[in-house]
Protein backbone atom coordinates (compact mmCIF):
# COMPACT_ATOMS: atom_id res chain seq x y z
CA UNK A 1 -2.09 -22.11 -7.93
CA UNK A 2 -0.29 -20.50 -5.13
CA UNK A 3 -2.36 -18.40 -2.39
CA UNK A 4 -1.97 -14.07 -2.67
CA UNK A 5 -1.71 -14.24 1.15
CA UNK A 6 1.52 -13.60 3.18
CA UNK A 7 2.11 -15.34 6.71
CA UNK A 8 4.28 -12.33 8.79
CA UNK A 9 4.75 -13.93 12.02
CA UNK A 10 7.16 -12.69 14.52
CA UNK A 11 8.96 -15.04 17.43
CA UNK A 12 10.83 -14.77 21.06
CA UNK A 13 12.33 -18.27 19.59
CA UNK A 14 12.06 -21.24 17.56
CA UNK A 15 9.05 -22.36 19.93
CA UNK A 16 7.37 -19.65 20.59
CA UNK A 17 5.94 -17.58 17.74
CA UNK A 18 5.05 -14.03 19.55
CA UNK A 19 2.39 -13.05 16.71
CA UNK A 20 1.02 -14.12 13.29
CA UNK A 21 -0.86 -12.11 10.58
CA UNK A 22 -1.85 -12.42 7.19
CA UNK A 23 -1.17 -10.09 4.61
CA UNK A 24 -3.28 -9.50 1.22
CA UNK A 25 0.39 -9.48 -0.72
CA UNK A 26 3.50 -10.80 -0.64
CA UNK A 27 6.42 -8.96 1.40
CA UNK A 28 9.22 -7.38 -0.13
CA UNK A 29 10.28 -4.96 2.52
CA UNK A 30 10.32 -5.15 6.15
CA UNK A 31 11.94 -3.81 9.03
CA UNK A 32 11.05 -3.37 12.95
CA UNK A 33 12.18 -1.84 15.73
CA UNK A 34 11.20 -2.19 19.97
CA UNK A 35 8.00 -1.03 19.74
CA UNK A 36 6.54 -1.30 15.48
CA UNK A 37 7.28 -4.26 12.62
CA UNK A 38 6.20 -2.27 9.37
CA UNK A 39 5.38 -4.68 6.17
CA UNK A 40 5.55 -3.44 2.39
CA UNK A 41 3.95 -5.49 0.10
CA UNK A 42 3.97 -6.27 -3.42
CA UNK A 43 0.27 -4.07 -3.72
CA UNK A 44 2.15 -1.15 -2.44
CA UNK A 45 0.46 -0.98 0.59
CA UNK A 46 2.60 -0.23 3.81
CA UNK A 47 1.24 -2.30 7.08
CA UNK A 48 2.42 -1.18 10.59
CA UNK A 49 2.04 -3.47 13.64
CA UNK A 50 2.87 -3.55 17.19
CA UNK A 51 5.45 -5.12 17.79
CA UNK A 52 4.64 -6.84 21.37
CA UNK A 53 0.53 -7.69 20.30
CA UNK A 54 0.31 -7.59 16.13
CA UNK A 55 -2.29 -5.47 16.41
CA UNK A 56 -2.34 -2.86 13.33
CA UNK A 57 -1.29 0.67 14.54
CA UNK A 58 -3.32 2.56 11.74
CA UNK A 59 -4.85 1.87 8.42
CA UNK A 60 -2.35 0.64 5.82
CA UNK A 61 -1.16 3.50 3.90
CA UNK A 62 -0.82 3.38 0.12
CA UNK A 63 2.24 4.70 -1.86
CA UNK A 64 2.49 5.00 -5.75
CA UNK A 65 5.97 3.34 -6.20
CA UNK A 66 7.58 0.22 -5.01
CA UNK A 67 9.78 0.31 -2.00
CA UNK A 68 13.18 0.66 -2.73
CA UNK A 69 14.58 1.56 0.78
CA UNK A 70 12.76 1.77 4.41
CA UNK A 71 13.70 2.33 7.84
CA UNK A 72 12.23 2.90 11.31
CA UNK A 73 13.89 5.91 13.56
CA UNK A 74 13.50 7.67 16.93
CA UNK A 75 10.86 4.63 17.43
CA UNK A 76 7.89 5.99 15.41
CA UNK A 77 9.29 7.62 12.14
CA UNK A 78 9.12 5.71 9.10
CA UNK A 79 11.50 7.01 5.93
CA UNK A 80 10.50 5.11 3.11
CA UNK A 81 12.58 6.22 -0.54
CA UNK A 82 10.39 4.59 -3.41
CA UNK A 83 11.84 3.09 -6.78
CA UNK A 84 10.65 6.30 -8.44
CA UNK A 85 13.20 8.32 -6.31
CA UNK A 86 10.92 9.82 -3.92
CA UNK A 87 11.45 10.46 -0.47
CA UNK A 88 8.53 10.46 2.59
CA UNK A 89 8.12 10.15 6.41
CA UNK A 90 5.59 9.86 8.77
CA UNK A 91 4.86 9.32 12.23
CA UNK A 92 3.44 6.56 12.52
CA UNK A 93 2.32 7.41 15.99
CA UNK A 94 0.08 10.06 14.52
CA UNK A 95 -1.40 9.25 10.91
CA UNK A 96 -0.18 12.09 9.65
CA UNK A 97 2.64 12.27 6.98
CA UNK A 98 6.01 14.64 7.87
CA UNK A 99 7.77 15.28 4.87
C-alpha cells in the first residue's frame, strides 16, 4: 500500500538538499519564488514555506476546488484560479485574502 505522505524537498544542488518536509497529500501544483515555495495538494490544502528555512509561513489554507492554475507575484501574492473557474489572491505575508 503506498504511504499518503509527500516528500517536498528543495536543493542548492544534487548534494546538498536545502530543506525537506512532509506533506499530508500528494502535490499537484507548485511553484516558488526568492523568498516562498507554495505546495497544493491533492486534499486541497495550499502549504506556503520559506523558501531559505522550510519553515511554514502561516496555517495551510483550504480551497473548495482543485488547482487548476497558481502563481507567486511581487514576492508575496499568491493568484490561484481553481478547476471550478474561480479566481483568489492573498498575501501571503499577511493571512488575509485580497480578492
Amino acid at each position: 500500500m503506498s504511504s499518503p505522505f509527500c516528500k517536498l524537498t528543495v536543493v542548492v544542488d544534487v548534494e546538498k538538499p536545502l530543506w525537506s518536509v512532509l506533506l499530508s497529500s500528494t502535490i499537484c501544483a507548485l511553484t516558488a519564488n526568492q523568498s516562498l515555495v507554495v505546495a497544493a495538494c491533492d486534499d486541497r490544502s495550499l502549504t506556503a514555506f520559506n523558501a531559505a528555512t522550510g519553515s511554514r509561513t502561516l496555517d495551510s489554507l483550504i480551497i473548495e476546488s482543485p488547482v487548476a492554475r497558481m502563481v507567486l507575484a511581487n514576492r508575496s501574492h499568491l493568484l490561484v484560479i481553481t478547476c471550478n473557474a474561480k479566481l483568489w489572491l492573498w498575501d501571503l505575508h499577511s493571512p488575509a485574502k485580497v480578492l
